[in-house]
PDB file of N, CA and C in Angstrom:
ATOM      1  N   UNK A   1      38.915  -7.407  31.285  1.00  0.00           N
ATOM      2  CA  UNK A   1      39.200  -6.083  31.769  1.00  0.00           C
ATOM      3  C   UNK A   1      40.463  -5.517  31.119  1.00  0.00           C
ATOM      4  N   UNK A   2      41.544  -6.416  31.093  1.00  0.00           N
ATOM      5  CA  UNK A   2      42.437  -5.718  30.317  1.00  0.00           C
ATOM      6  C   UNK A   2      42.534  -5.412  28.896  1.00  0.00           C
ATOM      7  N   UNK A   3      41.583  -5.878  28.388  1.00  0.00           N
ATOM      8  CA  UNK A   3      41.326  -6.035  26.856  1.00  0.00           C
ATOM      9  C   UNK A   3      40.674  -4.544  26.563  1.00  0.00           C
ATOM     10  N   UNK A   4      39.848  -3.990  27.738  1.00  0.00           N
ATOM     11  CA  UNK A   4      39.289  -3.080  27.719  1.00  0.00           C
ATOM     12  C   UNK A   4      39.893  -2.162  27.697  1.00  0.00           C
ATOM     13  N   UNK A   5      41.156  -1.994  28.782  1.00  0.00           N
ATOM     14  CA  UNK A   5      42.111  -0.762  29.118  1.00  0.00           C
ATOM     15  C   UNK A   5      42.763  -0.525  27.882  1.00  0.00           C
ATOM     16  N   UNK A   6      42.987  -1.512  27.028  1.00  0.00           N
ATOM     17  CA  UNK A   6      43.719  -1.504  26.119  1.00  0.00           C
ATOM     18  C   UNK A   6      43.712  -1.134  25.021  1.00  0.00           C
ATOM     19  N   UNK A   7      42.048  -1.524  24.861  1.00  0.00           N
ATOM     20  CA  UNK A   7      41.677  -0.982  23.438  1.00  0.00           C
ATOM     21  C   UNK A   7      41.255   0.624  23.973  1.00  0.00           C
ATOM     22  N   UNK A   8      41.011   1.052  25.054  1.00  0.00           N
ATOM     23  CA  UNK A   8      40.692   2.369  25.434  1.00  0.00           C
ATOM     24  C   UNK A   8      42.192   3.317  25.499  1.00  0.00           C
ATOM     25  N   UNK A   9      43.167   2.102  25.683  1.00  0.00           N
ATOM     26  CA  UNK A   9      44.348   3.117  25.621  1.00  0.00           C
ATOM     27  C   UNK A   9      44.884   3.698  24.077  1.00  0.00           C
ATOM     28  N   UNK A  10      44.610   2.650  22.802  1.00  0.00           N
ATOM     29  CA  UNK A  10      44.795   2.630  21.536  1.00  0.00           C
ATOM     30  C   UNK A  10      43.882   3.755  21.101  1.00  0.00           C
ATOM     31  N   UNK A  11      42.912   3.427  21.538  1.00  0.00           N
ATOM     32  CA  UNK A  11      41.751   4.635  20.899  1.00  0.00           C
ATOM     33  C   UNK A  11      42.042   5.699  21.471  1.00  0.00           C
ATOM     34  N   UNK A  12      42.210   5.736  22.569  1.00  0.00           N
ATOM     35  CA  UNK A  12      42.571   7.380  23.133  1.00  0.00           C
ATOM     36  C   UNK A  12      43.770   8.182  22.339  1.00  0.00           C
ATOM     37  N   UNK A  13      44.862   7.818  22.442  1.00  0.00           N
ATOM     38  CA  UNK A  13      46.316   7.442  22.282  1.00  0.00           C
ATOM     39  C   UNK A  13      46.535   7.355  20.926  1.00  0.00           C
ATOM     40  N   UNK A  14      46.849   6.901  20.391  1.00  0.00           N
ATOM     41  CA  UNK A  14      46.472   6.275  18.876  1.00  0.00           C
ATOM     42  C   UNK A  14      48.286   5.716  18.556  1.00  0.00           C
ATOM     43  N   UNK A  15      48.938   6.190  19.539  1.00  0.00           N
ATOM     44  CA  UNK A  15      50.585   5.653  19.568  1.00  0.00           C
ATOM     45  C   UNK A  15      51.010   4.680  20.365  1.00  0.00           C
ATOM     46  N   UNK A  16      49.923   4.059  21.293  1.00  0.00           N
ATOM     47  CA  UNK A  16      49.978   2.958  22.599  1.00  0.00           C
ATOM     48  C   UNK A  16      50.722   1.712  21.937  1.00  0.00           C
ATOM     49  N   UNK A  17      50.824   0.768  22.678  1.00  0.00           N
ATOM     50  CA  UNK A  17      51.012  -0.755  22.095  1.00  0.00           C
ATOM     51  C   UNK A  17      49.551  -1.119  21.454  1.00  0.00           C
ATOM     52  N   UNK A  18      50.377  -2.029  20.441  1.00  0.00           N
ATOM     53  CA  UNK A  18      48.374  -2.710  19.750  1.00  0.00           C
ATOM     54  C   UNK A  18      47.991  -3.770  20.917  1.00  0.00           C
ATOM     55  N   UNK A  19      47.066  -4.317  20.297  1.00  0.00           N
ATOM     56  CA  UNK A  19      46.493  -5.055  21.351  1.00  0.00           C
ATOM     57  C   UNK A  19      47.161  -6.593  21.112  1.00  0.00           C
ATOM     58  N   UNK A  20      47.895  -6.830  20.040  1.00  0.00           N
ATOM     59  CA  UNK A  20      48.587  -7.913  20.452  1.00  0.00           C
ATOM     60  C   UNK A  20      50.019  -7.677  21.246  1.00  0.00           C
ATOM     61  N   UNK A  21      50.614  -6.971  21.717  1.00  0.00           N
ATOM     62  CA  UNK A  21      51.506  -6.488  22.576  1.00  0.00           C
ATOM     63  C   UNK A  21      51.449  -6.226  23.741  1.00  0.00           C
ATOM     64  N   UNK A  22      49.846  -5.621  23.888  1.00  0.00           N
ATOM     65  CA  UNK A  22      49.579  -5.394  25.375  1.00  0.00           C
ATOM     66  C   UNK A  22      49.235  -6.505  26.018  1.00  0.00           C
ATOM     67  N   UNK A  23      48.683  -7.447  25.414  1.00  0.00           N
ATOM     68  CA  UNK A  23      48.179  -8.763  25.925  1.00  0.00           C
ATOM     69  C   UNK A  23      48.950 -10.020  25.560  1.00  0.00           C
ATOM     70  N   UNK A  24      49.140 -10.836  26.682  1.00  0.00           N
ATOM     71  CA  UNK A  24      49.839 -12.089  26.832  1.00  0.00           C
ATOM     72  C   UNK A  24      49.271 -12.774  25.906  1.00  0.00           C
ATOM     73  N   UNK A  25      48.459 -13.204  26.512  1.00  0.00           N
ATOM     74  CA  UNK A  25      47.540 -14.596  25.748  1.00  0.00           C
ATOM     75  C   UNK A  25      47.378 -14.434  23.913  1.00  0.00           C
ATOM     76  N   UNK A  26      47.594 -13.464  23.110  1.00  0.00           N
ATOM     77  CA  UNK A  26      47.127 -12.832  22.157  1.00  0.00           C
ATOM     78  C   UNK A  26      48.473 -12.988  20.954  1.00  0.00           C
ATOM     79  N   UNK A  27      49.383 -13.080  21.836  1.00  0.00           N
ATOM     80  CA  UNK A  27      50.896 -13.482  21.499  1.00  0.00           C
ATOM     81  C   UNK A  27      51.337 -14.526  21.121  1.00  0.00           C
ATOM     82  N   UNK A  28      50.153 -15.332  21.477  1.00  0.00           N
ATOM     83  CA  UNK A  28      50.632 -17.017  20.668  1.00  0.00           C
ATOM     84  C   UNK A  28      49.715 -17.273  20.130  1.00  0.00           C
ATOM     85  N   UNK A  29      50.356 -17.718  18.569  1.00  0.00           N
ATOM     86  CA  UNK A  29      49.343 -17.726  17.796  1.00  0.00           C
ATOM     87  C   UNK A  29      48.410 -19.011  18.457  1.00  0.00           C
ATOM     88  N   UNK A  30      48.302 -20.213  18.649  1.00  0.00           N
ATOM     89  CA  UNK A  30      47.565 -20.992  19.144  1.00  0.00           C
ATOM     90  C   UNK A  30      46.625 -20.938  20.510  1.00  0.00           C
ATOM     91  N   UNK A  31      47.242 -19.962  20.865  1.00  0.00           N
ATOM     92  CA  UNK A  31      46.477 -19.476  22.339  1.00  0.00           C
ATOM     93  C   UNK A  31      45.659 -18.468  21.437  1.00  0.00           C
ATOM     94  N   UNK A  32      45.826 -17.712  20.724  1.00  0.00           N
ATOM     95  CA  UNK A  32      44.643 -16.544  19.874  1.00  0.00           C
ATOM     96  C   UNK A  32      44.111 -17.540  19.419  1.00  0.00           C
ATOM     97  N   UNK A  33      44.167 -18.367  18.719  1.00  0.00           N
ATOM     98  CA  UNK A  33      43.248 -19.141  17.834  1.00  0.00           C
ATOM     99  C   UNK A  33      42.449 -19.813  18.615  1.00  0.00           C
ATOM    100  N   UNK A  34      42.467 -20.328  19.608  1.00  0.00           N
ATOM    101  CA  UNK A  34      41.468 -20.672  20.385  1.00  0.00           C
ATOM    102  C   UNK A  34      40.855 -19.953  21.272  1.00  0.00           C
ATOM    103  N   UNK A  35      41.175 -18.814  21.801  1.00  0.00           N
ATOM    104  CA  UNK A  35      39.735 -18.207  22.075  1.00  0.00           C
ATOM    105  C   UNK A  35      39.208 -17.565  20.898  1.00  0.00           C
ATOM    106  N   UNK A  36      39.864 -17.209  20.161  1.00  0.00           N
ATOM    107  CA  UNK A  36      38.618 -17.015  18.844  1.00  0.00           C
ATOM    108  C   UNK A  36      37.851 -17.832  18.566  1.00  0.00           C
ATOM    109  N   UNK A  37      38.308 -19.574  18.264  1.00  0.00           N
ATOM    110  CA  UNK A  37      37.242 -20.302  17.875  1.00  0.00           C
ATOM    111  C   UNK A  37      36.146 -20.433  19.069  1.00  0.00           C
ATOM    112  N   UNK A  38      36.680 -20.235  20.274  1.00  0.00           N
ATOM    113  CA  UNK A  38      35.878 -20.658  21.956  1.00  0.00           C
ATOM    114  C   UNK A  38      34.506 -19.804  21.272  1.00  0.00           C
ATOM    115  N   UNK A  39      35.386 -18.015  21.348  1.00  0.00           N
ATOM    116  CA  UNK A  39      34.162 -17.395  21.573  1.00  0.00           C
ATOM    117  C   UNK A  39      33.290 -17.403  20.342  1.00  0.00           C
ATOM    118  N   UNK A  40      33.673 -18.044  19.063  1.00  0.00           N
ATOM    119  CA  UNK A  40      32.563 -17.846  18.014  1.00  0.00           C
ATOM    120  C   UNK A  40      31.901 -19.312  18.297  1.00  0.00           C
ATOM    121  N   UNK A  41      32.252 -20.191  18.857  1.00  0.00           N
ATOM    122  CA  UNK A  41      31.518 -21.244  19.056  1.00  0.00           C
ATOM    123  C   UNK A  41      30.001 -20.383  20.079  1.00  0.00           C
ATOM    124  N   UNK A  42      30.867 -19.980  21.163  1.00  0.00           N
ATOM    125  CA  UNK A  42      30.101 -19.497  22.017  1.00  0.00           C
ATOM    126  C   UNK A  42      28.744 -18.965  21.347  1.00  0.00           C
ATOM    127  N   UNK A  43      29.281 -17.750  20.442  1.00  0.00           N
ATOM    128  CA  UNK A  43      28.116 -16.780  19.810  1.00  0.00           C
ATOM    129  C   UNK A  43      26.942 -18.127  18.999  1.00  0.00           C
ATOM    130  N   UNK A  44      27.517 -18.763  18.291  1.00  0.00           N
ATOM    131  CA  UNK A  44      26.798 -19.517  17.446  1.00  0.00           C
ATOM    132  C   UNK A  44      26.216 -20.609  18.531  1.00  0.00           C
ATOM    133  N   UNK A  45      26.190 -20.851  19.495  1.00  0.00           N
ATOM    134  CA  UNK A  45      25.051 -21.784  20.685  1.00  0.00           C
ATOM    135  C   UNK A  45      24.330 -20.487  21.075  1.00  0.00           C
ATOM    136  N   UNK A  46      24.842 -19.047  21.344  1.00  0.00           N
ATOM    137  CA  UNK A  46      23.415 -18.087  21.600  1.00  0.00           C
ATOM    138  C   UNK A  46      22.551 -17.698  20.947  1.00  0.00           C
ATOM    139  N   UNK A  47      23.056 -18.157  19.245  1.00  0.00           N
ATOM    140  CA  UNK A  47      22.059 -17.751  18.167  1.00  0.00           C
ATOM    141  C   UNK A  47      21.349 -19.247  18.028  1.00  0.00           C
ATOM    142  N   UNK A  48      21.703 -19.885  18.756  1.00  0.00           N
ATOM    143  CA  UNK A  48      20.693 -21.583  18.669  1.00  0.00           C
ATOM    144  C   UNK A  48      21.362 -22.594  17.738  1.00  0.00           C
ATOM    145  N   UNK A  49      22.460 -22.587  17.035  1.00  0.00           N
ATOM    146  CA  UNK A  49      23.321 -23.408  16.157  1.00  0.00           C
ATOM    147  C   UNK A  49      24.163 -24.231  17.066  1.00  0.00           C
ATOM    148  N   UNK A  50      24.197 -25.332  16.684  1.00  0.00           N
ATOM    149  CA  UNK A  50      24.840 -26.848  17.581  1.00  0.00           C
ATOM    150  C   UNK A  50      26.584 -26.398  17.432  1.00  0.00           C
ATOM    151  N   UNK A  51      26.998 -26.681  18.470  1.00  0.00           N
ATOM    152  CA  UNK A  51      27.848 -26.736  18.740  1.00  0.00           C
ATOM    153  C   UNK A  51      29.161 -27.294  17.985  1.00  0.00           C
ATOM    154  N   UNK A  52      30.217 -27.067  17.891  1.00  0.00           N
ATOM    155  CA  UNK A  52      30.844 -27.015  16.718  1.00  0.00           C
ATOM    156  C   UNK A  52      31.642 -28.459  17.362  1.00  0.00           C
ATOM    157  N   UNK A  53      31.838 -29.295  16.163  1.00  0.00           N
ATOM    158  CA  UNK A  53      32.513 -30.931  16.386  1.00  0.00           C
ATOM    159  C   UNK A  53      34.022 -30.852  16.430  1.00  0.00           C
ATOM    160  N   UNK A  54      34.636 -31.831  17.247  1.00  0.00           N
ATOM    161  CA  UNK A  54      35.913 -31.396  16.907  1.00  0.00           C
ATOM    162  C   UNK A  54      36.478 -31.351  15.564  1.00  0.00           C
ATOM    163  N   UNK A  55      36.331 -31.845  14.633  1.00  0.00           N
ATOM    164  CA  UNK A  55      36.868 -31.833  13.403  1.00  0.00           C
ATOM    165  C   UNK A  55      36.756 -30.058  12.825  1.00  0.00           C
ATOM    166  N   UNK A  56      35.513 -29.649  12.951  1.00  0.00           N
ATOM    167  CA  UNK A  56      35.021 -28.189  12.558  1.00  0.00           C
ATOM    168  C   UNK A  56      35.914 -27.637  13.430  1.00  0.00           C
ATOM    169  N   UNK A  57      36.222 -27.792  14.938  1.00  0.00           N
ATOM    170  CA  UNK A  57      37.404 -26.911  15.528  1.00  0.00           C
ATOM    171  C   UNK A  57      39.092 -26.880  15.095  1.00  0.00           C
ATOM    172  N   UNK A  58      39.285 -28.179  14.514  1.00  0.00           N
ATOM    173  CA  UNK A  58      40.462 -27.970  13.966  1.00  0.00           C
ATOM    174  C   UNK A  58      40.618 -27.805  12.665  1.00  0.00           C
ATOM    175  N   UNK A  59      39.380 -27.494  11.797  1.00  0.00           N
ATOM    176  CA  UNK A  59      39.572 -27.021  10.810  1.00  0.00           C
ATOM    177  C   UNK A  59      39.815 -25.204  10.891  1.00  0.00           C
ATOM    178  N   UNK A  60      39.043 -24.920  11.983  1.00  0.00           N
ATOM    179  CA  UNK A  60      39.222 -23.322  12.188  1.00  0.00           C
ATOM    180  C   UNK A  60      40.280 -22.956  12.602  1.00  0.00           C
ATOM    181  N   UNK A  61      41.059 -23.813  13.731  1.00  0.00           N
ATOM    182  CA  UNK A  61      42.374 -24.017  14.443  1.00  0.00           C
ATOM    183  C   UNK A  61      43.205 -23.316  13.146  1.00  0.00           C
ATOM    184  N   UNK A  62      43.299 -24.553  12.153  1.00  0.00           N
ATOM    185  CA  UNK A  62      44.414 -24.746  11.044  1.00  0.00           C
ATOM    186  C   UNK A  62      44.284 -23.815  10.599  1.00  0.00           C
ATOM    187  N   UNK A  63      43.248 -23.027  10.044  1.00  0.00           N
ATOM    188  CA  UNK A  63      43.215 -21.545   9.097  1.00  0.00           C
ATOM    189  C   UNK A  63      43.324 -20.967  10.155  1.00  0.00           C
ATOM    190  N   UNK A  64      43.290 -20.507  11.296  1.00  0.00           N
ATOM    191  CA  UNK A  64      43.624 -19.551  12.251  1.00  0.00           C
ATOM    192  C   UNK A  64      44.956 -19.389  12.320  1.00  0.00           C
ATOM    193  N   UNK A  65      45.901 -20.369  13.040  1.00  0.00           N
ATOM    194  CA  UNK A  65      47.096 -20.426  13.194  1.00  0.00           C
ATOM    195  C   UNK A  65      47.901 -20.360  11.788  1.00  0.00           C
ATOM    196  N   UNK A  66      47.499 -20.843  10.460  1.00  0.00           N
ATOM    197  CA  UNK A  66      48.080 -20.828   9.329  1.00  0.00           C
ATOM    198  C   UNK A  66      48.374 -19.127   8.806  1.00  0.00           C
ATOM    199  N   UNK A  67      46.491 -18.224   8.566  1.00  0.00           N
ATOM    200  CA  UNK A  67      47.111 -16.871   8.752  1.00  0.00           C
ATOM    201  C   UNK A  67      47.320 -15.966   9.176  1.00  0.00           C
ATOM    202  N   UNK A  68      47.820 -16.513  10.853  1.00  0.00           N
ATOM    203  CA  UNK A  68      48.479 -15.515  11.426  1.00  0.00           C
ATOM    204  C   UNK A  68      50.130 -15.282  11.689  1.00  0.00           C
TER     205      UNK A  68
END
């Protein structure tokens, strides 16, 4: 929900905070990097693709957190 207000406040607004400012969790890079990998794991078990191993998660981890 707040992700929502937020990007509705940016788009409205176009001078708001970005959305890594408005949001906590989004602020550390290791806390972003894992729900990114969560939710693309997620997408890729609804398109029917096995689930990602831990090794494949900390390979995404490492390039996540590396360029951000």
């Amino acid at each position: 929900m707040i992700l929502i207000h937020a990007i509705m406040y940016v788009m409205t607004f176009g001078k708001g905070l970005t959305l890594r400012q408005y949001s906590p969790f989004l602020r550390d890079k290791k806390e972003r990097a894992r729900r990114i990998v969560d939710a693309a794991e997620r997408n890729s078990v609804i398109e029917g693709l096995p689930r990602f191993g831990k090794e494949r998660k900390e390979h995404f981890m490492k390039k996540l957190t590396k360029g951000a």
